[in-house]
Protein backbone atom coordinates (compact mmCIF):
# COMPACT_ATOMS: atom_id res chain seq x y z
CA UNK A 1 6.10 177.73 67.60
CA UNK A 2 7.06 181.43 66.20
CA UNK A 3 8.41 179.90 63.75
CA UNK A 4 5.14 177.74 62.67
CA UNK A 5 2.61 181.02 62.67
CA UNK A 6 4.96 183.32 60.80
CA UNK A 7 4.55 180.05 57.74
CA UNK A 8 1.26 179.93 58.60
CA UNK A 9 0.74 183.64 58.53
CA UNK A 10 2.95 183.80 55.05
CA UNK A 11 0.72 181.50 53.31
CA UNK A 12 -2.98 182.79 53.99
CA UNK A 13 -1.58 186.40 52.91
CA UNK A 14 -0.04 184.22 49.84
CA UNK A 15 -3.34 182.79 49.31
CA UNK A 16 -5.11 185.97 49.58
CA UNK A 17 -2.88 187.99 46.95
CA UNK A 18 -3.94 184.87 44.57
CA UNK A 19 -7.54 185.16 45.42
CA UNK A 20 -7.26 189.09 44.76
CA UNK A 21 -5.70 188.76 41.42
CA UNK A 22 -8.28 186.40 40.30
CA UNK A 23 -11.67 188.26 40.90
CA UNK A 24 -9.15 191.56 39.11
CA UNK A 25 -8.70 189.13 35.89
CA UNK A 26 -12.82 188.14 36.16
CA UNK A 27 -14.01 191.23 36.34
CA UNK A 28 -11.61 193.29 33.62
CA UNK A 29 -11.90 190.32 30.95
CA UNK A 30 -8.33 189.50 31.44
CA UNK A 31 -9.14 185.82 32.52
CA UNK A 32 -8.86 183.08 29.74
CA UNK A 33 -12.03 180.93 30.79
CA UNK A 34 -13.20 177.87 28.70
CA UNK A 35 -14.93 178.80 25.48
CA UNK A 36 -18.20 176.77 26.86
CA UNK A 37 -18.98 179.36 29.49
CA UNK A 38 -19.33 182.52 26.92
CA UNK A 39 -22.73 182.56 26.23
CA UNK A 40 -23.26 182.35 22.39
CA UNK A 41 -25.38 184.04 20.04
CA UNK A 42 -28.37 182.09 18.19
CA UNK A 43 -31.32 182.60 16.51
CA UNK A 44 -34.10 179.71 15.98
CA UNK A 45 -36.31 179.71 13.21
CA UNK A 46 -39.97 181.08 13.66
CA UNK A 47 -41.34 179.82 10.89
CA UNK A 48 -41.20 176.56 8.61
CA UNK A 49 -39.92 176.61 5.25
CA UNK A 50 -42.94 175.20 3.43
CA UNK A 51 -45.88 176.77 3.63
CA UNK A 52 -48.76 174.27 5.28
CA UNK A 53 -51.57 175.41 2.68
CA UNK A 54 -48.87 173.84 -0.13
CA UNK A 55 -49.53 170.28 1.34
CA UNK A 56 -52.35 170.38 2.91
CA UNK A 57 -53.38 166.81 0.89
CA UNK A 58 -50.31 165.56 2.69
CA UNK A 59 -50.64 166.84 6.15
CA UNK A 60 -54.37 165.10 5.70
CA UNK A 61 -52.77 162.68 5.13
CA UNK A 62 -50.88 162.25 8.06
CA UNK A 63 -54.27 162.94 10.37
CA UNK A 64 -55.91 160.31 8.70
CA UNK A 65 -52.83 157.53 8.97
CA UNK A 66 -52.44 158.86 12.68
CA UNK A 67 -56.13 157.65 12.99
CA UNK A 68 -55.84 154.60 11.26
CA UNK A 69 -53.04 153.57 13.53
CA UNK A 70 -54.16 154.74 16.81
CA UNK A 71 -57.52 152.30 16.02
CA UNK A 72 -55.80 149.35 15.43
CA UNK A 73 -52.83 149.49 17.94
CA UNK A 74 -54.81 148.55 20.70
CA UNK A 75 -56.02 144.77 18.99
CA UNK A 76 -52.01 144.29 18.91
CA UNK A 77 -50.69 142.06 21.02
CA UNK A 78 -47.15 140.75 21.99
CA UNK A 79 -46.77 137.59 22.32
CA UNK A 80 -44.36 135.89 24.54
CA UNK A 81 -43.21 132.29 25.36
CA UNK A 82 -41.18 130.25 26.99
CA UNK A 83 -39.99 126.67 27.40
CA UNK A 84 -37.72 124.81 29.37
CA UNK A 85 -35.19 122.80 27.07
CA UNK A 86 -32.30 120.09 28.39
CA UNK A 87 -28.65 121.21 27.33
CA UNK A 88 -27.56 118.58 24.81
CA UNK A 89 -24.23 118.11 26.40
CA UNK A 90 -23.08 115.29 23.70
CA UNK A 91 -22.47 118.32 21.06
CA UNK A 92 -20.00 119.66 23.46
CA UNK A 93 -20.79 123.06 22.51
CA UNK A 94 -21.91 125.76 24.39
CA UNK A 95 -25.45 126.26 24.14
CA UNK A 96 -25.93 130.08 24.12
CA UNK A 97 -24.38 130.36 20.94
CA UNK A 98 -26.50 128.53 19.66
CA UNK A 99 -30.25 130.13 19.41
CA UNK A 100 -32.42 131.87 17.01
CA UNK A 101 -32.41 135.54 16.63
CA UNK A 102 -35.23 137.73 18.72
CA UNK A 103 -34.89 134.62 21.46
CA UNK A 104 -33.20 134.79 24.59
CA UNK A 105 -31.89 131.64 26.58
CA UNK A 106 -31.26 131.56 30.60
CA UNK A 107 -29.54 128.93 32.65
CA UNK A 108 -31.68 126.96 34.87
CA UNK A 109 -30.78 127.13 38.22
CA UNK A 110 -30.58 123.15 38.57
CA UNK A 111 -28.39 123.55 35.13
CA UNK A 112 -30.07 120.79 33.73
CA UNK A 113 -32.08 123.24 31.21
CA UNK A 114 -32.29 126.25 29.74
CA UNK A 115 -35.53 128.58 29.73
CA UNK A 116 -35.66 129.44 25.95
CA UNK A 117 -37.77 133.08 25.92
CA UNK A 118 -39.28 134.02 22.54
CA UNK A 119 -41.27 137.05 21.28
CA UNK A 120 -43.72 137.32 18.43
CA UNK A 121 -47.08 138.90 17.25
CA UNK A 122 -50.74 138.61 17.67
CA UNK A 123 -54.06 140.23 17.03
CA UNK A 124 -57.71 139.94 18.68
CA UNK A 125 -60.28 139.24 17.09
CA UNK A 126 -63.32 138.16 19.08
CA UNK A 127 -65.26 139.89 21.59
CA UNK A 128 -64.42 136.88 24.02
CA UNK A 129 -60.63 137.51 23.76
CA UNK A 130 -59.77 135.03 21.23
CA UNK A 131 -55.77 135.92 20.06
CA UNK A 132 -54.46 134.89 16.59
CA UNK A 133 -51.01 134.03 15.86
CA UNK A 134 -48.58 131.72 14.24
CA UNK A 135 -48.46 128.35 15.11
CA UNK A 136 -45.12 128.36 15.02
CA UNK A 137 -44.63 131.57 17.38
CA UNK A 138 -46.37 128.63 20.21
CA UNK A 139 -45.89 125.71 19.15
CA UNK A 140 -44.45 122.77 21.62
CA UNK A 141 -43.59 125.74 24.75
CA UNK A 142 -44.60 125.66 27.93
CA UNK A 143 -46.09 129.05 28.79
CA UNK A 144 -47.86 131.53 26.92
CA UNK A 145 -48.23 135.14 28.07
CA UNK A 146 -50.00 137.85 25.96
CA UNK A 147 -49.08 141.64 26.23
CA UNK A 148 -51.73 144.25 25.55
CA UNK A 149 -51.03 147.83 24.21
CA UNK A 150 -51.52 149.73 27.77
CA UNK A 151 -48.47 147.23 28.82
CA UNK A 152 -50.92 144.54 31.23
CA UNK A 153 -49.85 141.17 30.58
CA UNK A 154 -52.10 138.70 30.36
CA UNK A 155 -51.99 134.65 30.77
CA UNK A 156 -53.06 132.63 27.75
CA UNK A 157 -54.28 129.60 27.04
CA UNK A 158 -53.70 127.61 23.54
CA UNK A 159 -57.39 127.17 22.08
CA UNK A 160 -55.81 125.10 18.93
CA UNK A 161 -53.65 125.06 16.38
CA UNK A 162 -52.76 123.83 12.95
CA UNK A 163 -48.86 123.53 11.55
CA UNK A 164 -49.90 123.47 7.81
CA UNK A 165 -51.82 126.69 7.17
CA UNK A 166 -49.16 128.13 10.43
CA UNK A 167 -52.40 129.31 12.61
CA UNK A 168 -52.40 129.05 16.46
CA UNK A 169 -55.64 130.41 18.34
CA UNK A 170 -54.93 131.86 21.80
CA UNK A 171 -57.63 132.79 24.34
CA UNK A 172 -57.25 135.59 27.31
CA UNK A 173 -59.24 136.56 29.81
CA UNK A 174 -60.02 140.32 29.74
CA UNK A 175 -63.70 142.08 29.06
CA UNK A 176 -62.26 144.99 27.40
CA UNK A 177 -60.51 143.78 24.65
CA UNK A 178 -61.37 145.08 21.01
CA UNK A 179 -61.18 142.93 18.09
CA UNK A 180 -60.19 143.64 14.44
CA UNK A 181 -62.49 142.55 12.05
CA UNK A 182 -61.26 139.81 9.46
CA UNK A 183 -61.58 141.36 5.67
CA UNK A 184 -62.48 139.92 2.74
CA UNK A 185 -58.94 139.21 0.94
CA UNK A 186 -60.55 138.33 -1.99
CA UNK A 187 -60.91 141.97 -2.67
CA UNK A 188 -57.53 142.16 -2.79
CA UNK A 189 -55.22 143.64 -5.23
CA UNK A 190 -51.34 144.52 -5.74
CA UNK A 191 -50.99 147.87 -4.90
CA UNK A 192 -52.93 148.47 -2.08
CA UNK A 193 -51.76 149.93 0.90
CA UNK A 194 -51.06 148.27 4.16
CA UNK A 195 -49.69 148.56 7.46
CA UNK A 196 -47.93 145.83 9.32
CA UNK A 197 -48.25 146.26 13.03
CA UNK A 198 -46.29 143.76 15.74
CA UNK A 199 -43.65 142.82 17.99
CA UNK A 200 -40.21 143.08 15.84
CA UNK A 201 -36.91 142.08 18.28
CA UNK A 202 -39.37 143.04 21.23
CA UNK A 203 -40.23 146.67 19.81
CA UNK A 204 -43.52 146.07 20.47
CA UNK A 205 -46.61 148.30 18.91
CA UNK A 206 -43.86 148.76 16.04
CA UNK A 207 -45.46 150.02 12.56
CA UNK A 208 -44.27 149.93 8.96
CA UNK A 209 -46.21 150.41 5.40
CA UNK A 210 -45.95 149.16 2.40
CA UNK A 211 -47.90 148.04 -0.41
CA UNK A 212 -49.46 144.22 -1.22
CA UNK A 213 -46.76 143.43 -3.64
CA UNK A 214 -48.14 140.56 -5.42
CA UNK A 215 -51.15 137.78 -4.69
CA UNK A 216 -51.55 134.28 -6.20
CA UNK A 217 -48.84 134.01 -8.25
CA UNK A 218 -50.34 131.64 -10.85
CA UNK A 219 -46.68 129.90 -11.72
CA UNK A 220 -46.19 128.51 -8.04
CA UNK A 221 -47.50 125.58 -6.62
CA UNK A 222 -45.87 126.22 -2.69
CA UNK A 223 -46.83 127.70 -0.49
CA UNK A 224 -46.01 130.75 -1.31
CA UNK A 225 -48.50 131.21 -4.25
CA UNK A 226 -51.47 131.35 -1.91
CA UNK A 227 -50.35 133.90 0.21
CA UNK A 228 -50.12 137.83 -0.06
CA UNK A 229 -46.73 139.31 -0.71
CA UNK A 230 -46.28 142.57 0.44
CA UNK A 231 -43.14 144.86 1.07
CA UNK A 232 -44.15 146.06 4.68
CA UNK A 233 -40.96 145.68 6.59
CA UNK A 234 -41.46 142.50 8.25
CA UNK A 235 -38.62 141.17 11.20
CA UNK A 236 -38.10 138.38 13.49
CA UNK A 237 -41.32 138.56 16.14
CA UNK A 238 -43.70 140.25 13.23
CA UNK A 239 -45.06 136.90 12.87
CA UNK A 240 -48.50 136.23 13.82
CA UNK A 241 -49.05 140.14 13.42
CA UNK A 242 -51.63 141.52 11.51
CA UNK A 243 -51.49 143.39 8.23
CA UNK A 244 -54.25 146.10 8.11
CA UNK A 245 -56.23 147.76 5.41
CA UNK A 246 -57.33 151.27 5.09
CA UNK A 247 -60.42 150.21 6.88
CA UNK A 248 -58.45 149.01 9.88
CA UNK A 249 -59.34 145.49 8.98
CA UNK A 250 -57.18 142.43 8.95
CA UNK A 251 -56.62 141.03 5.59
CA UNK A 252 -53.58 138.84 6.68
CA UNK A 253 -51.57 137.19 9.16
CA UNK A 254 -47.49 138.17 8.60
CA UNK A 255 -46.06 134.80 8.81
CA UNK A 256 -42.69 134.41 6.95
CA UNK A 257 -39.88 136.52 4.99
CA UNK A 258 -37.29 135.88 2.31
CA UNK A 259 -33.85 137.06 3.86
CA UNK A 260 -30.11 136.92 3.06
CA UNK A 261 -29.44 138.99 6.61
CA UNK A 262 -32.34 137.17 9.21
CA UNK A 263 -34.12 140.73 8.65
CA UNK A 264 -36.50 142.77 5.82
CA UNK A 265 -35.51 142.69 2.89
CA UNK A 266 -38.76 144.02 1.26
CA UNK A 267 -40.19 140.73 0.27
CA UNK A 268 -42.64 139.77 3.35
CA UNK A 269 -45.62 137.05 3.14
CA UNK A 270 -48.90 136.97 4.92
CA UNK A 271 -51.82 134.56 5.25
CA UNK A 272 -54.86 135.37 3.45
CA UNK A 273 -57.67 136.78 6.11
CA UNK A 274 -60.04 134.42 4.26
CA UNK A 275 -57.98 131.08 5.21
CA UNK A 276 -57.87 133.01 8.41
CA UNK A 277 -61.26 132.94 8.94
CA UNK A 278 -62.19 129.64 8.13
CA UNK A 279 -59.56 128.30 9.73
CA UNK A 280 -60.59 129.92 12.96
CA UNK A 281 -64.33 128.76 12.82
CA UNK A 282 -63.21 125.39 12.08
CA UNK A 283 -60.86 125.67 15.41
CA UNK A 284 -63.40 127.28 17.40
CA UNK A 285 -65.93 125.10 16.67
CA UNK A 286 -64.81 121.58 15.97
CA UNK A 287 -61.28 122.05 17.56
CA UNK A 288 -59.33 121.21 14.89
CA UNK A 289 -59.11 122.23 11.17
CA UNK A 290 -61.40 120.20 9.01
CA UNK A 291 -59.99 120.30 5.59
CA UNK A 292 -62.56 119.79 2.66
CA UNK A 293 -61.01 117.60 -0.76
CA UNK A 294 -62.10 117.41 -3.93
CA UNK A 295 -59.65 114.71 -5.26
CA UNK A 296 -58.05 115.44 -8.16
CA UNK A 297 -54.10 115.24 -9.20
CA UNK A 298 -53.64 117.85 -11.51
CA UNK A 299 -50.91 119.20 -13.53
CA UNK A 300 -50.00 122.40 -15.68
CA UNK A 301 -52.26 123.65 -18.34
CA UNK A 302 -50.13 124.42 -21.66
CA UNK A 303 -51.33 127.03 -23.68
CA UNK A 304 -54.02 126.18 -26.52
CA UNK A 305 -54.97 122.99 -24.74
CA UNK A 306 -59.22 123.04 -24.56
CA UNK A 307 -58.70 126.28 -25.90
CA UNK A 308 -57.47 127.56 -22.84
CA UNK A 309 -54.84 130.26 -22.68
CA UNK A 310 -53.15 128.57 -19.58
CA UNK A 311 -55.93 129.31 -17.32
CA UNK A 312 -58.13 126.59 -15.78
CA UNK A 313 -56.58 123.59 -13.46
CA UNK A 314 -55.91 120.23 -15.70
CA UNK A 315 -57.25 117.21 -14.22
CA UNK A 316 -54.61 114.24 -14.70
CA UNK A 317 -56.27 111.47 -12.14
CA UNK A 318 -59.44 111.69 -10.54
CA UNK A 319 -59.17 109.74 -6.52
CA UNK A 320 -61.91 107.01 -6.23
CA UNK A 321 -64.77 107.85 -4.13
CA UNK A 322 -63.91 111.19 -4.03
CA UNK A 323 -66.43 114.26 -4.73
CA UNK A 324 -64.20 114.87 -7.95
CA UNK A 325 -65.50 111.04 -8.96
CA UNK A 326 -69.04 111.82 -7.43
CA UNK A 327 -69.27 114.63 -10.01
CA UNK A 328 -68.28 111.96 -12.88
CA UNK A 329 -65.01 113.99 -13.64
CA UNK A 330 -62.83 112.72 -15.69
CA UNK A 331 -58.53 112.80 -16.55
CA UNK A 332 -58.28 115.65 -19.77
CA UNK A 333 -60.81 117.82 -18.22
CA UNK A 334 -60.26 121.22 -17.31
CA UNK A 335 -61.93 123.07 -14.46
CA UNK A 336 -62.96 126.71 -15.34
CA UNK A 337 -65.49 127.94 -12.38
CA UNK A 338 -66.17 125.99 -8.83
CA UNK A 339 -69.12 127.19 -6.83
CA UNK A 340 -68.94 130.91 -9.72
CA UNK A 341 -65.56 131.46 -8.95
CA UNK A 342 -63.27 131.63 -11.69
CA UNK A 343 -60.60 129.06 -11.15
CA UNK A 344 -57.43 130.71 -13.14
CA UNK A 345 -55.22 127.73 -11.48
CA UNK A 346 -54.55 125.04 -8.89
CA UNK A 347 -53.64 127.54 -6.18
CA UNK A 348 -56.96 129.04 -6.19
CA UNK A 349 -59.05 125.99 -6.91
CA UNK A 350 -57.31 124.43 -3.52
CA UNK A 351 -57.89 127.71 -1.90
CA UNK A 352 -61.70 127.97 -3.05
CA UNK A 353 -61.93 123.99 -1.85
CA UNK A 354 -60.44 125.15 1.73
CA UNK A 355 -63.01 127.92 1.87
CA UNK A 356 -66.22 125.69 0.19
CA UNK A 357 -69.15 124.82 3.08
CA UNK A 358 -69.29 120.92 3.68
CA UNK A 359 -71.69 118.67 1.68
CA UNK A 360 -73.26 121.83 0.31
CA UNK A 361 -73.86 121.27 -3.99
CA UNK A 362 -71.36 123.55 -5.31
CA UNK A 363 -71.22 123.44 -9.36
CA UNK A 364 -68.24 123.05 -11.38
CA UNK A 365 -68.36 124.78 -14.54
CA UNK A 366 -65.30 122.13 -16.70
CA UNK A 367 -64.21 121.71 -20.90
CA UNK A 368 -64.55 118.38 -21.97
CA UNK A 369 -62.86 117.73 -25.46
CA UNK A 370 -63.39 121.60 -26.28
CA UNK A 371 -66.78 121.44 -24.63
CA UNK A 372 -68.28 123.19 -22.02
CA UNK A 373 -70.28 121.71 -19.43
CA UNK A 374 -71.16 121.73 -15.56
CA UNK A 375 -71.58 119.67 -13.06
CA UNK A 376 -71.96 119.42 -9.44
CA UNK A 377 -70.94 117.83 -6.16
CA UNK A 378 -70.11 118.24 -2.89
CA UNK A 379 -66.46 119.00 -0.70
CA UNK A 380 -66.45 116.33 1.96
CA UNK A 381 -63.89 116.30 4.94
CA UNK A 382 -60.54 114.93 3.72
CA UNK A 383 -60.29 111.11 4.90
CA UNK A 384 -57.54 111.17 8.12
CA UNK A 385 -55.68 108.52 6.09
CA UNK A 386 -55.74 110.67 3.05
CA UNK A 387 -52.27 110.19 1.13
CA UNK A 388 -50.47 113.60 0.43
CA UNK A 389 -47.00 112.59 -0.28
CA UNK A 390 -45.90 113.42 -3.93
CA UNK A 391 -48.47 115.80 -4.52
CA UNK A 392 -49.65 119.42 -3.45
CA UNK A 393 -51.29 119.45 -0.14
CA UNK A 394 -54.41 118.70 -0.02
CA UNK A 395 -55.71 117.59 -3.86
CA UNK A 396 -55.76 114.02 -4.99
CA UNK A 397 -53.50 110.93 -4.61
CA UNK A 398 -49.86 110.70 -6.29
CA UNK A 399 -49.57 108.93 -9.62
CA UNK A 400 -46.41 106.71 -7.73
CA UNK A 401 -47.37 107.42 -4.07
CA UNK A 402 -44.18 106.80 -1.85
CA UNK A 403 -43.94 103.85 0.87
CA UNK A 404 -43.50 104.68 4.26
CA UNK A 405 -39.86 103.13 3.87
CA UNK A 406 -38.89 105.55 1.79
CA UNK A 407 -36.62 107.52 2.56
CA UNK A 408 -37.53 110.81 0.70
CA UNK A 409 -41.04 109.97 2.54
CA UNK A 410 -39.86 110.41 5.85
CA UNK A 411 -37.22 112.96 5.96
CA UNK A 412 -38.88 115.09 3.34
CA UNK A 413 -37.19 117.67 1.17
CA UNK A 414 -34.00 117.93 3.45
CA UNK A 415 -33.14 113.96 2.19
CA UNK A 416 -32.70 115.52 -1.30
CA UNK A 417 -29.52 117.95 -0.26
CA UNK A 418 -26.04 116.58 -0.16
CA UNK A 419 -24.06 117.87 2.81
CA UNK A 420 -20.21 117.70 3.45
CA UNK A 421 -18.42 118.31 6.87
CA UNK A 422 -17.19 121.91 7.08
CA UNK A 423 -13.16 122.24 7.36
CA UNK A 424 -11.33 125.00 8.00
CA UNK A 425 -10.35 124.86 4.04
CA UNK A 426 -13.31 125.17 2.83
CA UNK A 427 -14.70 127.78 5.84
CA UNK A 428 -11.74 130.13 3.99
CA UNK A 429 -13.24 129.49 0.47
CA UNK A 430 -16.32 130.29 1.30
CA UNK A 431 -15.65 133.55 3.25
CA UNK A 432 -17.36 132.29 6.98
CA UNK A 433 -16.93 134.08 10.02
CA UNK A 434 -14.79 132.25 12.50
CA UNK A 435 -17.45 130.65 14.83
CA UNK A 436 -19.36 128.86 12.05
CA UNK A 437 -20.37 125.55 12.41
CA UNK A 438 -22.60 122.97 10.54
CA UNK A 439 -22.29 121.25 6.93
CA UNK A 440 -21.76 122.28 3.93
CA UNK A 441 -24.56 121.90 1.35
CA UNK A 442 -22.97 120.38 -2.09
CA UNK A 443 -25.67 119.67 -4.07
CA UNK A 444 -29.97 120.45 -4.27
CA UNK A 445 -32.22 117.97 -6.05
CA UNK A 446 -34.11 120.76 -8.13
CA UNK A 447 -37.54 118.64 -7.36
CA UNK A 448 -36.10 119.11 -3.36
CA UNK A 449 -38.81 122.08 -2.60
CA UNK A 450 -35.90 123.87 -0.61
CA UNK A 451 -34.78 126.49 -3.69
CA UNK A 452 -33.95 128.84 -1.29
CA UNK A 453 -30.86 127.04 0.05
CA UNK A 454 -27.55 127.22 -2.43
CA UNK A 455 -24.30 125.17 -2.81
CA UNK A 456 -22.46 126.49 -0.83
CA UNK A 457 -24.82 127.45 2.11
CA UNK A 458 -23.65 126.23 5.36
CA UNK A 459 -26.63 124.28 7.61
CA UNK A 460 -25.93 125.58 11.72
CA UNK A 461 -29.51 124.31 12.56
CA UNK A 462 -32.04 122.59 12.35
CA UNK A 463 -35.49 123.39 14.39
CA UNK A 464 -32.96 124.73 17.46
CA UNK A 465 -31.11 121.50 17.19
CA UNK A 466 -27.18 121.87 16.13
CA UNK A 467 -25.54 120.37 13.95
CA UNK A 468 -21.75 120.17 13.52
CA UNK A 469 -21.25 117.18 11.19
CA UNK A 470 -22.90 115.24 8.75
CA UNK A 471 -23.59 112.73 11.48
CA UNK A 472 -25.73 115.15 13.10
CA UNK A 473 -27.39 116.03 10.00
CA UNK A 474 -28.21 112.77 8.75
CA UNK A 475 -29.84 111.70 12.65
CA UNK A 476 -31.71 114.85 13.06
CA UNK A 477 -33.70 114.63 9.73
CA UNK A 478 -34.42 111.15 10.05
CA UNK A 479 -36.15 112.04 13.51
CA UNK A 480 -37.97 114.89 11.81
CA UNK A 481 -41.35 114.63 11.38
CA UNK A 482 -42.85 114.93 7.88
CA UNK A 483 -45.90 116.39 8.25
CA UNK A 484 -44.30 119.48 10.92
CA UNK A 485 -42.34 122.38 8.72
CA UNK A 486 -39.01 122.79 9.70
CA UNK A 487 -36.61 125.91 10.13
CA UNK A 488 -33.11 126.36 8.96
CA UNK A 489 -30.42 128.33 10.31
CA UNK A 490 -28.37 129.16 7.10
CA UNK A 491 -25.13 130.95 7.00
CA UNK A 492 -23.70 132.41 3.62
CA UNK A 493 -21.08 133.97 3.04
CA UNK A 494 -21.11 136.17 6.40
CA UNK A 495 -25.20 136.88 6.36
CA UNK A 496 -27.29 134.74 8.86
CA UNK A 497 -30.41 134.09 7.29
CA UNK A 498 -33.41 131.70 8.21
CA UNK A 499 -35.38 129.14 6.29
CA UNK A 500 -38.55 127.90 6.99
CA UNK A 501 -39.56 124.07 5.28
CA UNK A 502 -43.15 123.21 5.27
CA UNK A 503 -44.83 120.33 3.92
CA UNK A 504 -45.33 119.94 0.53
């Protein structure tokens, strides 16, 4: 035991000396502490480097886009859907690496389905809470919830809906909602400024600027040429977002990109606000879309022809019993005004035939054989039986209309690609990453409407539906249905891109 407390005894007075020499080191300076504890010198600038008064135009600038903003965010919605899908177990691939981009799939408890979450855009614009989007942001899921700016989410109900101008109106319930007002974007012009406000890869309330980069390209007949182009940074779940004015009014719908990467690129498309609009009445009111015709089958105008420098739409075969035969037209002549608009070529006459009041006289100011004249009739409802195959949507019957047999008839422009099987070979040639799978595309018919897709390009999917051989490929377009657009999931090279198909 004497032995124990004289150890014990040693080391506190051990411990002591130890403790002594350490507050001596501390408090002489001696001590080598961590450089983090010495407190270091620093001086922060007082004062900016450029003097306020030497941009005041821009600081104005950024008070008046501050207000612009902070009007319109609060029309922005998120939109957000889901929809239960069954796991297609005869692919015997696992299905989660298998879905778009900005979507998010979860395993059913039963594990008989998967809940497929997606995200994308919307604005208000009625007093009663009606939401518009992208049909294709809602179309065929099962629930439809609407985020508002102050973060309340709201249930929402699908009012209607229409694949081939890509409009879906949604209604909520909520008296406090403040609509954007629909511009007139006939006014216009490249080079404005714009904002494009929405719900990119679930950043909701996100904004980017830009310009309107081009509008109604006269040398394209897609769809494409009718709407605004803009270079707005535009991303997976913009769609069905608005793009704004300087006036905080909605002059377009963001609807589609052109991508190598599945992201901006700088060359963004939006729907008109002025198919918007009538699109939306004709919802609201009759339920659906009522399309107007005027019956014609047109083709380009070459220069000098009637005296025309190229501008004017060529009528090559007038539909019988149409308003284009009511007003006595006839093949050779060439359509200058309808209803005083000037009619520079077959996008805008279809787009001024969309927009024209039913079985109201419009005039249509034409050159027969060098000679002016007008004449006048009026836009009825396209027939439900209307043939559109072979020609652009919407404006007269095909000089060798297709027969529902056909095969180019029912799986649309996808039946013009040639597609191989992808080997391992030819997955080296072309530079893939390792977990690509799909076909290979070999040739494009150049008539095909799909320009977009290259030799080369390797198909993953089809509207969420993979495919890993040609068997697949050749099944799932047959089942396709013509008259419903349809979205690619491309790989070249090692960029993921998407493709949307629509009608033609």
């Amino acid at each position: 035991m004497k032995n124990l407390a004289k150890f014990l005894l040693f080391v506190l007075l051990v411990s002591a000396g130890i403790s002594l020499l350490y507050d001596y080191r501390l408090k002489h300076g001696t001590l080598n502490l961590p450089s983090a504890t010495k407190p270091e010198k620093y001086t922060l600038a007082t004062s900016p480097n450029v003097d306020p008064k030497q941009v005041a135009s821009l600081e104005a600038l950024n008070r008046e886009r501050r207000a612009l903003v902070s009007s319109v965010i609060p029309s922005v919605v998120a939109v957000k859907t889901s929809k239960k899908i069954n796991i297609r177990r005869e692919y015997g691939l696992d299905p989660f690496e298998f879905f778009f981009r900005n979507q998010r799939q979860f395993r059913n408890p039963n594990d008989e389905a998967l809940v497929q979450n997606a995200l994308g855009s919307g604005v208000i614009v009625t007093n009663e809470g009606h939401v518009i989007t992208n049909n294709h942001v809602v179309d065929q899921v099962d629930e439809i919830e609407v985020q508002l700016s102050d973060g309340r989410t709201k249930k929402a109900r699908l009012v209607g809906a229409d694949s081939q101008v890509d409009l879906a109106v949604l209604k909520i319930d909520d008296p406090g909602v403040k609509p954007l007002k629909l511009a007139d974007s006939d006014t216009v012009q490249a080079g404005d400024f714009v904002l494009a406000i929405g719900n990119p890869f679930g950043f909701e309330e996100t904004v980017t600027d830009g310009i309107i980069s081009s509008k109604m390209r006269p040398n394209r007949t897609d769809a494409f040429g009718e709407l605004l182009q803009t270079n707005a940074a535009i991303n997976p779940g913009n769609s069905g977002g608005p793009l704004i004015n300087l006036r905080g009014e909605v002059i377009g719908i963001n609807t589609a990109i052109i991508s190598r990467s599945g992201g901006s690129q700088g060359i963004g498309f939006a729907i008109p606000s002025n198919t918007i609009r009538t699109a939306l009445e004709s919802l609201l009111k009759q339920g659906r879309i009522i399309r107007g015709y005027l019956g014609v089958q047109t083709r380009a105008l070459q220069p000098g022809q009637n005296g025309a420098e190229s501008e004017g739409v060529n009528v090559e075969e007038v539909v019988p019993g149409s308003p284009a035969a009511q007003a006595q037209l006839q093949k050779g002549d060439v359509i200058r005004k309808f209803d005083g608009h000037e009619v520079k070529n077959f996008t805008a006459l279809r787009s001024l035939v969309a927009q024209a009041e039913l079985n109201k006289n419009v005039d249509l100011e034409i050159v027969r054989n060098g000679k002016p004249l007008k004449v006048t009739t009026q836009i009825k409802e396209q027939p439900m039986n209307y043939p559109t195959a072979g020609v652009v949507p919407g404006q007269g019957q095909p000089q060798n209309p297709r027969q529902p047999n056909d095969e180019t008839e029912t799986s649309g422009p996808l039946g013009s690609i040639d597609v191989e099987d992808l080997t391992p070979a030819m997955a080296r040639q072309l530079d893939l990453p390792s977990n690509v799978s799909g076909v290979v595309v070999t040739n494009i018919d150049p008539d095909s409407g799909v320009a977009e897709l290259q030799k080369g390009d390797v198909i993953e999917e089809i509207n969420q539906q993979p495919i890993t051989s040609v068997s697949d490929y050749e099944k799932i377009v047959a089942s396709l249905d013509p008259s419903q657009p349809r979205v690619l999931s491309v790989c070249r090279h090692r960029m993921r891109s998407f493709l949307v198909l629509r009608p033609r």
